[in-house]
PDB file of N, CA and C in Angstrom:
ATOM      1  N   UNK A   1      86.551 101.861  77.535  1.00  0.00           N
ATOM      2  CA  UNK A   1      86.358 103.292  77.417  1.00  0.00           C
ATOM      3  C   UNK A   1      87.569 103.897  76.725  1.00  0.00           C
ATOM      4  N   UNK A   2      87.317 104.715  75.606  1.00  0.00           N
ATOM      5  CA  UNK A   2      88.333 104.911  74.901  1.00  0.00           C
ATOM      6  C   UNK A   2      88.602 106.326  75.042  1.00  0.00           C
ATOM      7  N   UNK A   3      89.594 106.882  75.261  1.00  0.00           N
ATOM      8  CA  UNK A   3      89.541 108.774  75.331  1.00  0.00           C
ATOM      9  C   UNK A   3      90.331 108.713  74.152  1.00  0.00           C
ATOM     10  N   UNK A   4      89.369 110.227  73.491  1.00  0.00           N
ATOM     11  CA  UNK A   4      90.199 110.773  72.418  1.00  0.00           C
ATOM     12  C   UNK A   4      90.808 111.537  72.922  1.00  0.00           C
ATOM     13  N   UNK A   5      91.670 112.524  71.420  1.00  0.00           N
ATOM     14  CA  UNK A   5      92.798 113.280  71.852  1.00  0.00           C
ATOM     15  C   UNK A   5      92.228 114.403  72.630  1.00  0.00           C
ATOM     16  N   UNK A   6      91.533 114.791  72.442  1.00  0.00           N
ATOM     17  CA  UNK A   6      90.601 116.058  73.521  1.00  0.00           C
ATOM     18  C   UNK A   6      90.741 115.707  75.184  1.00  0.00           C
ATOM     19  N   UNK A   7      90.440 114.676  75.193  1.00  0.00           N
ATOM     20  CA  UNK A   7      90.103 114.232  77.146  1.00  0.00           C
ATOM     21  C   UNK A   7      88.771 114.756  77.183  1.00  0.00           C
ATOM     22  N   UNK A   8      88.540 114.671  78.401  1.00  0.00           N
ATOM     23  CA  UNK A   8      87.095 115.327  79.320  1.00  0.00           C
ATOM     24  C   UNK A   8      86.019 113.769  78.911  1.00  0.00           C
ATOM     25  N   UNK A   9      85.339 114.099  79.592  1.00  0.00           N
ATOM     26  CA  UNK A   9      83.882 113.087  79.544  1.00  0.00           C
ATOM     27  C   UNK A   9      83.694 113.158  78.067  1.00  0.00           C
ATOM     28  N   UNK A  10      82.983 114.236  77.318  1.00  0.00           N
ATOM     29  CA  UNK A  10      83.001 113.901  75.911  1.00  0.00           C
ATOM     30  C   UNK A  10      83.905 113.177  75.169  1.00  0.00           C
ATOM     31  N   UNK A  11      84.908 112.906  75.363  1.00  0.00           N
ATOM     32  CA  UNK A  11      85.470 112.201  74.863  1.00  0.00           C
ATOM     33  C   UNK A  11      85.206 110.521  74.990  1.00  0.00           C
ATOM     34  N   UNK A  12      84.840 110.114  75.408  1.00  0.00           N
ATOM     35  CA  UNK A  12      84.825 108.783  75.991  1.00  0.00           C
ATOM     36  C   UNK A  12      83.600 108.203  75.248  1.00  0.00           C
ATOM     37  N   UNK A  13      83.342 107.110  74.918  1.00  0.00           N
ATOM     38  CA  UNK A  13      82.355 106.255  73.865  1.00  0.00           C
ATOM     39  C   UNK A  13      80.874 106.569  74.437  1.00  0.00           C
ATOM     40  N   UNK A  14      80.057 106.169  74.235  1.00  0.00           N
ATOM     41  CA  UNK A  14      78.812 106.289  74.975  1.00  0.00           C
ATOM     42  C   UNK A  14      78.339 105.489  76.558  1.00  0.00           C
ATOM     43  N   UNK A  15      79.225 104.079  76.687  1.00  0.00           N
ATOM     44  CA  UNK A  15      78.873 103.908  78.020  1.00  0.00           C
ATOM     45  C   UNK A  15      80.236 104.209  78.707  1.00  0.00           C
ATOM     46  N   UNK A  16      81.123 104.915  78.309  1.00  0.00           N
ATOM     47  CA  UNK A  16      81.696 105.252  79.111  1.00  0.00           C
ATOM     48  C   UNK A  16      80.936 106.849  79.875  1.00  0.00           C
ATOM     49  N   UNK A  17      80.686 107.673  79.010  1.00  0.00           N
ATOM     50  CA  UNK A  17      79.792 108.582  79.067  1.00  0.00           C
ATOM     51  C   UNK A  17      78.835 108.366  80.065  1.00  0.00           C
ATOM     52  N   UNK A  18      78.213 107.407  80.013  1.00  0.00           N
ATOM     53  CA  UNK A  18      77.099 106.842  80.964  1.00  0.00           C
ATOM     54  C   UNK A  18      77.642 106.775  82.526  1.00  0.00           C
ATOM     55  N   UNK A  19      78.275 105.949  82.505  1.00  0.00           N
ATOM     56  CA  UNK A  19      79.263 105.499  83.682  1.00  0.00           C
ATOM     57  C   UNK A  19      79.653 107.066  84.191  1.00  0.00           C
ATOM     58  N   UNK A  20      80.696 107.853  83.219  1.00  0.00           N
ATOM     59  CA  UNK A  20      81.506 108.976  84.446  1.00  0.00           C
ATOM     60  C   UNK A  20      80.200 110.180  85.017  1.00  0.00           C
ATOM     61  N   UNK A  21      79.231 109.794  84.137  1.00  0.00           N
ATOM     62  CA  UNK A  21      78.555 111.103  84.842  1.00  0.00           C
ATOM     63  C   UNK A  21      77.279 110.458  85.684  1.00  0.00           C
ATOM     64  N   UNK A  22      77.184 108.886  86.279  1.00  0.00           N
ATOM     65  CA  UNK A  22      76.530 108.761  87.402  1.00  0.00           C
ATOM     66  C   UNK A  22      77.445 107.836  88.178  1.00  0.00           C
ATOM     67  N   UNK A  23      78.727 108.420  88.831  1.00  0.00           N
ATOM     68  CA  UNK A  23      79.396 108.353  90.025  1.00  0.00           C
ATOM     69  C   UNK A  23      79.246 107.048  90.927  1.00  0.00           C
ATOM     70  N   UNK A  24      77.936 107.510  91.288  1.00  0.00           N
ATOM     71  CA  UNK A  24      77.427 106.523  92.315  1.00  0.00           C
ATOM     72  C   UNK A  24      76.920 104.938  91.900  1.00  0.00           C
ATOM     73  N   UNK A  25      76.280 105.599  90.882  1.00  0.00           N
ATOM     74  CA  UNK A  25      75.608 104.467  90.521  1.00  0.00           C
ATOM     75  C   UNK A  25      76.725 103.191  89.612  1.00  0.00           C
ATOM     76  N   UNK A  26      77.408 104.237  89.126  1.00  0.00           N
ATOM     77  CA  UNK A  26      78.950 102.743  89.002  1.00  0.00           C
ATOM     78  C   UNK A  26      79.254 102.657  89.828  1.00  0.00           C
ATOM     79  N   UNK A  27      79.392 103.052  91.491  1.00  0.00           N
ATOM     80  CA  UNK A  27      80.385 102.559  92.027  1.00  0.00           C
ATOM     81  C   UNK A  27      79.494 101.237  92.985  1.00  0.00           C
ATOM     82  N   UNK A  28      77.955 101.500  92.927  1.00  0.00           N
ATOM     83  CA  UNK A  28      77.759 100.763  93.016  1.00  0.00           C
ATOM     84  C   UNK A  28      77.365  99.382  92.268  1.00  0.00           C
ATOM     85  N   UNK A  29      77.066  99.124  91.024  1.00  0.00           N
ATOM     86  CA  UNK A  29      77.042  98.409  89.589  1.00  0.00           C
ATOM     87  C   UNK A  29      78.357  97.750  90.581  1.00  0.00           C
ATOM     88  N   UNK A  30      79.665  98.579  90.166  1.00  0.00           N
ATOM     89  CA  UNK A  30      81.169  97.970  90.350  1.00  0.00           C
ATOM     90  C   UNK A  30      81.002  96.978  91.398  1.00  0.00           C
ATOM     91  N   UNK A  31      80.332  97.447  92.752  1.00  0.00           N
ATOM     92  CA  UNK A  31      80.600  96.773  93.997  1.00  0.00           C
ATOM     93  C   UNK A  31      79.501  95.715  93.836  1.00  0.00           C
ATOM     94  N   UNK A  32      77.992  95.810  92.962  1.00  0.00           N
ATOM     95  CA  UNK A  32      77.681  94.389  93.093  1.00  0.00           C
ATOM     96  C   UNK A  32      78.161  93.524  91.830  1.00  0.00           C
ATOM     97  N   UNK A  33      78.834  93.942  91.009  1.00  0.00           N
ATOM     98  CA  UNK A  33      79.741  93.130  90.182  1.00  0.00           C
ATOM     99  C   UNK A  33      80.561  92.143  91.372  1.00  0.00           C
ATOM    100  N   UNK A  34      81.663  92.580  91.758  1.00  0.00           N
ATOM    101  CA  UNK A  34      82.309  92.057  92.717  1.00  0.00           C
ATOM    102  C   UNK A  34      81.731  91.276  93.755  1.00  0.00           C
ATOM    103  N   UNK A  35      81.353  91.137  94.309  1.00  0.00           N
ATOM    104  CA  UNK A  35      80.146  90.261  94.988  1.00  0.00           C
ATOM    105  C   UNK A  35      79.211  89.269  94.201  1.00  0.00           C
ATOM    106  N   UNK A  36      79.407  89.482  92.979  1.00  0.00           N
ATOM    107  CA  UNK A  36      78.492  88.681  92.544  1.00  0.00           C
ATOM    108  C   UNK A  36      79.318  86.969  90.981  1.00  0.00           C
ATOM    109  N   UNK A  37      80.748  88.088  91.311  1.00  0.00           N
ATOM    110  CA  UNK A  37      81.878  87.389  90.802  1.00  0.00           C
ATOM    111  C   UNK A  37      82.525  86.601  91.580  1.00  0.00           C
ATOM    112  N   UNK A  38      82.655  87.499  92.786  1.00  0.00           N
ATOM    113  CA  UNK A  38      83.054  86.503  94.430  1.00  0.00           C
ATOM    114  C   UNK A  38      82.720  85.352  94.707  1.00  0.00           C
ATOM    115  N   UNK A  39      81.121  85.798  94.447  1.00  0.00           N
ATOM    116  CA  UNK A  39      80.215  84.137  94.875  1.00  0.00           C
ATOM    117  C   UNK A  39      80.377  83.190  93.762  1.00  0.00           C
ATOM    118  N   UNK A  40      80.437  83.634  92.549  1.00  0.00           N
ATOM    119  CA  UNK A  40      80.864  82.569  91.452  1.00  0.00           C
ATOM    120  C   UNK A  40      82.544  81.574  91.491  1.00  0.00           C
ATOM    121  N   UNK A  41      82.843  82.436  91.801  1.00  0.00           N
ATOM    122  CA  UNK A  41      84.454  82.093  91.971  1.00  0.00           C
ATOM    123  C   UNK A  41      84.285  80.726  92.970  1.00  0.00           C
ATOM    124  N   UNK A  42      83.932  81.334  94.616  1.00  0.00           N
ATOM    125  CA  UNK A  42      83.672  80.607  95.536  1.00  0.00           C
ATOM    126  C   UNK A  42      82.834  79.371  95.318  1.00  0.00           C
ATOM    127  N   UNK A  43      82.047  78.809  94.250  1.00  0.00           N
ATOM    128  CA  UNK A  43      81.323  77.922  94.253  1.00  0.00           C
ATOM    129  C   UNK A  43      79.658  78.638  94.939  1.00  0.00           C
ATOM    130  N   UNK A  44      79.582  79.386  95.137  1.00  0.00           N
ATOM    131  CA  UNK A  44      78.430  79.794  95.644  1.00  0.00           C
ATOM    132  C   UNK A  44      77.171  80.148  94.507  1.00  0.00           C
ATOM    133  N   UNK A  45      75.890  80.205  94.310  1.00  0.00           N
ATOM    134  CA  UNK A  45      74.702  80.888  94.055  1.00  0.00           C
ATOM    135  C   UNK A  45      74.569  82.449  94.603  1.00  0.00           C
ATOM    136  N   UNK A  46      75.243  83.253  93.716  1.00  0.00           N
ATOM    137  CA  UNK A  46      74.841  84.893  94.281  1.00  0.00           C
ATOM    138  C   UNK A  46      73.351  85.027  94.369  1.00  0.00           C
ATOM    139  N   UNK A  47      72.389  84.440  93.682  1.00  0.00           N
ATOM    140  CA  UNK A  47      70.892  85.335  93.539  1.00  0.00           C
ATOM    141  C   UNK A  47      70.176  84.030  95.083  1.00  0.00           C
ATOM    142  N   UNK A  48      70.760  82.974  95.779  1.00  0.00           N
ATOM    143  CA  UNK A  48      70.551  82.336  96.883  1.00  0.00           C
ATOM    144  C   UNK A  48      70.674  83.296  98.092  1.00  0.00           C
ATOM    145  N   UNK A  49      69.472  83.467  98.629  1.00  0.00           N
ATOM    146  CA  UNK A  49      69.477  84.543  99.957  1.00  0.00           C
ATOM    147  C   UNK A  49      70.063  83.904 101.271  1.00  0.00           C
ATOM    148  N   UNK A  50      70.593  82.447 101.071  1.00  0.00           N
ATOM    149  CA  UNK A  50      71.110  81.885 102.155  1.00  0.00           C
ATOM    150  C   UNK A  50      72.715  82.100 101.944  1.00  0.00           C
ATOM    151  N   UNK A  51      73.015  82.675 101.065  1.00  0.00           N
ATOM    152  CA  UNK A  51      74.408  82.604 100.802  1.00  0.00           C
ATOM    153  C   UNK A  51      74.815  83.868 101.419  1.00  0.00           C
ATOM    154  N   UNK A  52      73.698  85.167 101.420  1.00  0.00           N
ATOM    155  CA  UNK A  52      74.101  86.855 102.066  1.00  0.00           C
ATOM    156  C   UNK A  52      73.537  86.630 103.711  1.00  0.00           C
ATOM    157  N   UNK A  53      73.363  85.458 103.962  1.00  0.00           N
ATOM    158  CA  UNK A  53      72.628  85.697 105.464  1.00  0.00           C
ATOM    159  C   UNK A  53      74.256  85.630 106.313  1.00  0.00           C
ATOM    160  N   UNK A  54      73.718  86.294 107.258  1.00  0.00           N
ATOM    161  CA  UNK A  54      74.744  86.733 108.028  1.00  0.00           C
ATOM    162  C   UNK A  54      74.133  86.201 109.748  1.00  0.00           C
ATOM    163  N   UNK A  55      75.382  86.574 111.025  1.00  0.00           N
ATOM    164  CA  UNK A  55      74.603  86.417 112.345  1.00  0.00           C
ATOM    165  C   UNK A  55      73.428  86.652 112.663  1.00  0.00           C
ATOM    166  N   UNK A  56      72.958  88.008 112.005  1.00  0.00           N
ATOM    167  CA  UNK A  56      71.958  89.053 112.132  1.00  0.00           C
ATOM    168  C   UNK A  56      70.789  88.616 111.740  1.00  0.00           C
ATOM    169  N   UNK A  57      70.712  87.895 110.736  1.00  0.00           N
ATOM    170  CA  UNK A  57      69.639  87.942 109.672  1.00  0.00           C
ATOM    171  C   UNK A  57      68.532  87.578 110.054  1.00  0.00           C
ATOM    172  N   UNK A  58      68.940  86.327 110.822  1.00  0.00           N
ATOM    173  CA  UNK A  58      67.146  85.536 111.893  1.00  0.00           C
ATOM    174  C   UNK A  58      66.737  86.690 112.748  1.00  0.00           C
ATOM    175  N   UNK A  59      67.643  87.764 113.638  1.00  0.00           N
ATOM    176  CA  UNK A  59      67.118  89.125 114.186  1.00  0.00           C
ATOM    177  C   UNK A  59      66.290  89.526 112.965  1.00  0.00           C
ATOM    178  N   UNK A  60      66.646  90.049 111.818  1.00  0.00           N
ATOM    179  CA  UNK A  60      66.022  91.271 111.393  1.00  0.00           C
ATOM    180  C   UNK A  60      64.959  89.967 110.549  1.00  0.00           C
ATOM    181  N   UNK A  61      64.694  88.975 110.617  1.00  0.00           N
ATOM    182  CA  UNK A  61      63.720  88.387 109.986  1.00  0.00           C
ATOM    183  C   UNK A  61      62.708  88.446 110.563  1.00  0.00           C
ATOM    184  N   UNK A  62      63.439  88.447 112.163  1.00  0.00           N
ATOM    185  CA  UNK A  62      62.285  87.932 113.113  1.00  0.00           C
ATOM    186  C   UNK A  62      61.153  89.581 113.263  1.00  0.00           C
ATOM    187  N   UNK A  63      61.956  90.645 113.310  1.00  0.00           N
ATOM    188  CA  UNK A  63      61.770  91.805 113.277  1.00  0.00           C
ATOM    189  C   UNK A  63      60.718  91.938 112.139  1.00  0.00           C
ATOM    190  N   UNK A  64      60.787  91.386 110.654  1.00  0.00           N
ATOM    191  CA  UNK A  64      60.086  91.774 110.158  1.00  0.00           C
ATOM    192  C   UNK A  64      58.391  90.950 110.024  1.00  0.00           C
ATOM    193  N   UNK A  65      58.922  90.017 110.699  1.00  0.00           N
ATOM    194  CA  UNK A  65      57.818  89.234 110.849  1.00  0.00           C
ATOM    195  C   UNK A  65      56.632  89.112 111.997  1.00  0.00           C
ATOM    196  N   UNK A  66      57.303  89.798 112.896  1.00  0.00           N
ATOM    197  CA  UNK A  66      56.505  90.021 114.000  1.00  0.00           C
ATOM    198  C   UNK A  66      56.575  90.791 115.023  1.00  0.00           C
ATOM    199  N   UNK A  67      57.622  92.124 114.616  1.00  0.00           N
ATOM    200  CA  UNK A  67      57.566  93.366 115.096  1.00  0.00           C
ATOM    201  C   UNK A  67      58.995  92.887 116.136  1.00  0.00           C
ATOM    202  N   UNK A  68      59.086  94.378 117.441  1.00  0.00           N
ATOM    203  CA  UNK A  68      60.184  94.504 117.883  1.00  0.00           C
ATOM    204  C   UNK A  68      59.505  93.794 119.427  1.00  0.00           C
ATOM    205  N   UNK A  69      60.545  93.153 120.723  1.00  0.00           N
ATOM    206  CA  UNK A  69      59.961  92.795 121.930  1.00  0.00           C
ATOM    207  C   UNK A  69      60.996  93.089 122.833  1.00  0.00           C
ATOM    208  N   UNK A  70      60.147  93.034 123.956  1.00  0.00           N
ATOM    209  CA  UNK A  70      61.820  93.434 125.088  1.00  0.00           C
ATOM    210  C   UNK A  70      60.426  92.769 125.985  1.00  0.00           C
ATOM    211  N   UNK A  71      61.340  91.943 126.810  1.00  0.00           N
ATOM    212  CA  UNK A  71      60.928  91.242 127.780  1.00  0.00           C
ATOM    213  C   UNK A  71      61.943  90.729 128.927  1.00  0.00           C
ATOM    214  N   UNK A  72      61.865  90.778 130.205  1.00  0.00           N
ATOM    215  CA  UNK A  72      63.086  90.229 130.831  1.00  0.00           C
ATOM    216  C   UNK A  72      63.592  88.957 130.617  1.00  0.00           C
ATOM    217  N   UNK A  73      64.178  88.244 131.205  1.00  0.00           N
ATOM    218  CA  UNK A  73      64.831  87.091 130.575  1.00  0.00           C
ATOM    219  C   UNK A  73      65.185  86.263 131.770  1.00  0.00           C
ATOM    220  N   UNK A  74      63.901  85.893 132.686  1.00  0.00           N
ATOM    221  CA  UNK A  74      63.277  84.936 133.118  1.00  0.00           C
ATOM    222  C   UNK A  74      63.001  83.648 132.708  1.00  0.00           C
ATOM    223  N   UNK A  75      64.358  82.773 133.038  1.00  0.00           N
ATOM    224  CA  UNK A  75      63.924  81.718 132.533  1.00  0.00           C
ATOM    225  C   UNK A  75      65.065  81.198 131.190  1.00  0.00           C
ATOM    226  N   UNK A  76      65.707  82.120 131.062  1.00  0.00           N
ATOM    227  CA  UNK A  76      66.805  82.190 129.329  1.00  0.00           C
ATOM    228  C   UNK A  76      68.014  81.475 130.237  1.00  0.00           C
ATOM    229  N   UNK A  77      68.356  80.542 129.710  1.00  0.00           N
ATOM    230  CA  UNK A  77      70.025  79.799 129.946  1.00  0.00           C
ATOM    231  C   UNK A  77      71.265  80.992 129.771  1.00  0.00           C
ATOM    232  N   UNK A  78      71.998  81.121 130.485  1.00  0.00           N
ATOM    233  CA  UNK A  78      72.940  82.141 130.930  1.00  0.00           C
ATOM    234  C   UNK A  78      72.464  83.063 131.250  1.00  0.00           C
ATOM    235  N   UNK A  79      71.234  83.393 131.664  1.00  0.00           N
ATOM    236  CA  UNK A  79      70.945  85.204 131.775  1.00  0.00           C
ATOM    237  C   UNK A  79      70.436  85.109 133.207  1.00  0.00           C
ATOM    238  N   UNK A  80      69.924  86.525 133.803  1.00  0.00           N
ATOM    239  CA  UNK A  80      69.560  86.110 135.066  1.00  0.00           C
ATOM    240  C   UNK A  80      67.935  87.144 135.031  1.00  0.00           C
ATOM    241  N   UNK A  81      67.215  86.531 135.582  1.00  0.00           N
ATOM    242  CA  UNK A  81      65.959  87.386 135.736  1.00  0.00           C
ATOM    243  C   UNK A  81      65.795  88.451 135.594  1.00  0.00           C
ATOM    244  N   UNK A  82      66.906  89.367 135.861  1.00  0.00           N
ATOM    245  CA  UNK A  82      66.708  90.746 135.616  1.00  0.00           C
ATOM    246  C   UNK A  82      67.155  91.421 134.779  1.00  0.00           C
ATOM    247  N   UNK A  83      67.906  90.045 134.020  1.00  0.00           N
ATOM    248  CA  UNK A  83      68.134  91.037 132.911  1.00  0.00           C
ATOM    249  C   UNK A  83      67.524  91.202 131.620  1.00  0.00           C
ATOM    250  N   UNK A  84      67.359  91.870 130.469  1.00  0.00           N
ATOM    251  CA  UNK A  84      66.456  92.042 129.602  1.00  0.00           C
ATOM    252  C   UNK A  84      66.898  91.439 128.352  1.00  0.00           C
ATOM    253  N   UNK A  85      65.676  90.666 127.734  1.00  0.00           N
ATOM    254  CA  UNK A  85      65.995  89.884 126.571  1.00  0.00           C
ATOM    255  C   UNK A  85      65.307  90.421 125.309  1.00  0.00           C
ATOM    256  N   UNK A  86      65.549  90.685 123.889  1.00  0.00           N
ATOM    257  CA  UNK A  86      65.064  90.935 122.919  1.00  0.00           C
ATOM    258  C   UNK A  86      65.527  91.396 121.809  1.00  0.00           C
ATOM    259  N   UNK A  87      64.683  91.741 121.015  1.00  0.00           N
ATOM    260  CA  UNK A  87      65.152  92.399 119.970  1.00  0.00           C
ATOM    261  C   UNK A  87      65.391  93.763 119.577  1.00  0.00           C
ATOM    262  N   UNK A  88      64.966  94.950 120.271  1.00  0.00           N
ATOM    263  CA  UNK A  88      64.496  95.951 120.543  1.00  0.00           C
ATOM    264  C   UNK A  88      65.802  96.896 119.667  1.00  0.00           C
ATOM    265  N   UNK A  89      67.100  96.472 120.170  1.00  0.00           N
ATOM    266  CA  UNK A  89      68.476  97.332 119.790  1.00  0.00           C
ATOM    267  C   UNK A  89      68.452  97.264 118.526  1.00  0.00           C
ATOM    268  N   UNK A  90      67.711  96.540 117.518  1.00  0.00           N
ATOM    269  CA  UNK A  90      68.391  96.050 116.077  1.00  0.00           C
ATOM    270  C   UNK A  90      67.554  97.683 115.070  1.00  0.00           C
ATOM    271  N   UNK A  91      68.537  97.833 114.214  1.00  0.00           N
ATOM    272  CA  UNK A  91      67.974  98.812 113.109  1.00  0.00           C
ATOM    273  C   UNK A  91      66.903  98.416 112.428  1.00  0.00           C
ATOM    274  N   UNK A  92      65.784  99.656 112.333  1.00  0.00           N
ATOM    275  CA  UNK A  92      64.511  98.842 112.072  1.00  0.00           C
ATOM    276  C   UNK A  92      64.758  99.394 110.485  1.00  0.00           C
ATOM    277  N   UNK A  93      65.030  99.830 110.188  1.00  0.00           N
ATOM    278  CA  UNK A  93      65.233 100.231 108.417  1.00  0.00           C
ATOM    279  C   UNK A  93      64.615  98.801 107.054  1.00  0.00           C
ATOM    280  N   UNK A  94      66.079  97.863 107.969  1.00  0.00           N
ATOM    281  CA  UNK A  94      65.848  96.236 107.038  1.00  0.00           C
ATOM    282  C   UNK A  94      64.671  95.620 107.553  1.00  0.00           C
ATOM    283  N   UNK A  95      64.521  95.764 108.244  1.00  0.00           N
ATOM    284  CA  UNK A  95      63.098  95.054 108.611  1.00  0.00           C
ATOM    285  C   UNK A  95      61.918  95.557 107.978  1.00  0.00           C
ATOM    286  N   UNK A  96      62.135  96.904 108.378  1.00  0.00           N
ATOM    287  CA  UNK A  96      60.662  98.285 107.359  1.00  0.00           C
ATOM    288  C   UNK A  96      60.644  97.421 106.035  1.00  0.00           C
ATOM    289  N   UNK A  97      61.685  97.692 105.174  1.00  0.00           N
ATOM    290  CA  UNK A  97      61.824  96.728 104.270  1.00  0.00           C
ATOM    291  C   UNK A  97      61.348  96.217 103.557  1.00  0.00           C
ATOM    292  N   UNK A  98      61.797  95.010 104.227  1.00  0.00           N
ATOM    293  CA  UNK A  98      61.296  93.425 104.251  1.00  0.00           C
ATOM    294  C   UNK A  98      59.807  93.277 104.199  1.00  0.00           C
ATOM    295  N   UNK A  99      59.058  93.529 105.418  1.00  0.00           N
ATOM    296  CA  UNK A  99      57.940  93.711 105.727  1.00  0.00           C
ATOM    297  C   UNK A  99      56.985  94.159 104.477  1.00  0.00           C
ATOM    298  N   UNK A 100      57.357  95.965 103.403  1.00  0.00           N
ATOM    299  CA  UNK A 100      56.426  96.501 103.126  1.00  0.00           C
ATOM    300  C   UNK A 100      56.894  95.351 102.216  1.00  0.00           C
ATOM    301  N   UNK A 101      57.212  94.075 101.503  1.00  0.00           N
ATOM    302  CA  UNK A 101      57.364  93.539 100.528  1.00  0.00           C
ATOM    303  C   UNK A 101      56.131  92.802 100.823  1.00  0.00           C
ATOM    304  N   UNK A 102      55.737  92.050 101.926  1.00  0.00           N
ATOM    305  CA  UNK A 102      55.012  91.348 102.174  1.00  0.00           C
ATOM    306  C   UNK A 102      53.249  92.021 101.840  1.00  0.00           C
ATOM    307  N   UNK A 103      53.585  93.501 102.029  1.00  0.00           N
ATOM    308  CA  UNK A 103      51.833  94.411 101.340  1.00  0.00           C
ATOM    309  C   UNK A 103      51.806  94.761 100.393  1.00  0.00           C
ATOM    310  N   UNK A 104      52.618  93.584  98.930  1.00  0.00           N
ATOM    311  CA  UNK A 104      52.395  93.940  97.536  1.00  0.00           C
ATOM    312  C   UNK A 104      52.791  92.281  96.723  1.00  0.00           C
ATOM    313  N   UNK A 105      52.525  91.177  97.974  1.00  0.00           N
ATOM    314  CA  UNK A 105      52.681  90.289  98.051  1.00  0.00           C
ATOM    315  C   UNK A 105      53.784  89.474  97.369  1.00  0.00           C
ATOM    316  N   UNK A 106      55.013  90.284  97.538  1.00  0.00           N
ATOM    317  CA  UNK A 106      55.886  89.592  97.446  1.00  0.00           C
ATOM    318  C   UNK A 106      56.511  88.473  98.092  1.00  0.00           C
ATOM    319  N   UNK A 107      57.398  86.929  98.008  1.00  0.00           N
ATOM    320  CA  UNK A 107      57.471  86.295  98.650  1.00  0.00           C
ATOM    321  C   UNK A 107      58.671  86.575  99.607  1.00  0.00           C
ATOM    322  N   UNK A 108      58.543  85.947 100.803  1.00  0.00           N
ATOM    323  CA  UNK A 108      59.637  86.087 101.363  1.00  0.00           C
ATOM    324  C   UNK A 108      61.014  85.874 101.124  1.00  0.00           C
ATOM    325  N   UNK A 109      61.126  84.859 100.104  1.00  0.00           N
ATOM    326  CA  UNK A 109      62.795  84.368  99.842  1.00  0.00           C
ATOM    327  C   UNK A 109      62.924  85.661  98.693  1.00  0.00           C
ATOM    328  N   UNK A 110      62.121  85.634  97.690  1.00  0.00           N
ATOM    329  CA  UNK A 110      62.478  86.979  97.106  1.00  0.00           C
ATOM    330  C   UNK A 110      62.714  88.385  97.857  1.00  0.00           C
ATOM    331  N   UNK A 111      61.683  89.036  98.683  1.00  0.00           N
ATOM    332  CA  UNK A 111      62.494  89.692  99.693  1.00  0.00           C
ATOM    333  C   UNK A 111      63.757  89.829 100.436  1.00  0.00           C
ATOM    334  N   UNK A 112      64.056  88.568 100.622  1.00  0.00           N
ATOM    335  CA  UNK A 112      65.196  88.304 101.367  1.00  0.00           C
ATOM    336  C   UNK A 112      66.189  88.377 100.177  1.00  0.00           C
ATOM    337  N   UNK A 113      66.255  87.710  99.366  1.00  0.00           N
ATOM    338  CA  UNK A 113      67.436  88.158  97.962  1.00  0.00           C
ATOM    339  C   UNK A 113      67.167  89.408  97.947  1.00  0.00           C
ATOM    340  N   UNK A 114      66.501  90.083  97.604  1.00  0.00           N
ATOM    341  CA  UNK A 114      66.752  91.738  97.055  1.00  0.00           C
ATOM    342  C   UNK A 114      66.886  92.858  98.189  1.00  0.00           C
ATOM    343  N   UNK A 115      67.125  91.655  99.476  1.00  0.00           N
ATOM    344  CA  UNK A 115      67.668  93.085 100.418  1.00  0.00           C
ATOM    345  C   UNK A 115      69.150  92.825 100.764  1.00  0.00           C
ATOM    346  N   UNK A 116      69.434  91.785 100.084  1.00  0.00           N
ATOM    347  CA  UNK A 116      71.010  90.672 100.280  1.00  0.00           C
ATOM    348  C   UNK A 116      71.519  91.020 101.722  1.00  0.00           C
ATOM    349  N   UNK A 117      71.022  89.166 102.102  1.00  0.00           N
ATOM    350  CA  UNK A 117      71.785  89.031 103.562  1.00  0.00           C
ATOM    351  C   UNK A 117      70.604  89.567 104.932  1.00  0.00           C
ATOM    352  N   UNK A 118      69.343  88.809 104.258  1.00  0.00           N
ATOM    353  CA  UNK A 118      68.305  88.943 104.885  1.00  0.00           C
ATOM    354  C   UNK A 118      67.622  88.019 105.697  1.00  0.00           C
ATOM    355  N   UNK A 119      67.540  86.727 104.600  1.00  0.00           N
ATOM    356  CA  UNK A 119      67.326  85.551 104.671  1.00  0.00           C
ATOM    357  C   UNK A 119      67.910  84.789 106.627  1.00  0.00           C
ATOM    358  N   UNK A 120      67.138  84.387 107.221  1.00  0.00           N
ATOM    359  CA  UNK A 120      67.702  83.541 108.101  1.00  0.00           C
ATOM    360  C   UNK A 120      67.919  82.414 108.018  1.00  0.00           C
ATOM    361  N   UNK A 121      69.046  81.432 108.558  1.00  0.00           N
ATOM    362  CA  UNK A 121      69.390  80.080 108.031  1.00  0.00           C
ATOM    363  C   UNK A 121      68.347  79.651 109.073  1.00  0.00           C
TER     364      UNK A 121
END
């Protein structure tokens, strides 16, 4: 990006132009640049949905695959009968998601890449 002697946004080439007047949208471009240089660096596959899965991810998979449950936890190794087991606490947003991908028949591993860090191992 080159500034002439003037300054201000007009000054600046055409994708610089582009860039200062949508804010957001470079800063996010910037941040999946970085993440996607990260994983190269690291030896990793950035567009691999097993590489963004996180603790969470089998929760919100499971979420999108077969809704939310709360059940006591009768029967669960360390827990005691009364206490309650499920999925119920998790943000349903990534799951909403996930899910409407599946009613325009998208596949699941593609879903899971384009919500990065979806995928369950």
């Amino acid at each position: 990006m080159a500034l002439k002697a003037n300054g201000g946004v007009g000054s600046l080439d055409p994708l610089g132009q582009w860039l200062a007047r949508r804010p957001l949208r470079t800063a996010m471009l910037s941040g999946a640049a970085v993440l996607v240089i990260g994983a190269l660096v690291g030896g990793h596959n950035p567009f691999d949905a097993h590489n963004w899965a996180t603790f969470d991810s089998g929760l919100y998979r499971e979420i999108s695959e077969r809704g939310y449950w709360l059940k006591q936890c009768d029967g669960v190794a360390n827990r005691s009968a009364s206490d309650w087991c499920g999925n119920a606490a998790w943000a349903p947003a990534l799951p909403v998601l996930m899910h409407s991908g599946r009613w325009i028949g998208i596949a699941w591993s593609k879903r899971a890449s384009s919500c990065r860090g979806c995928a369950g191992r």
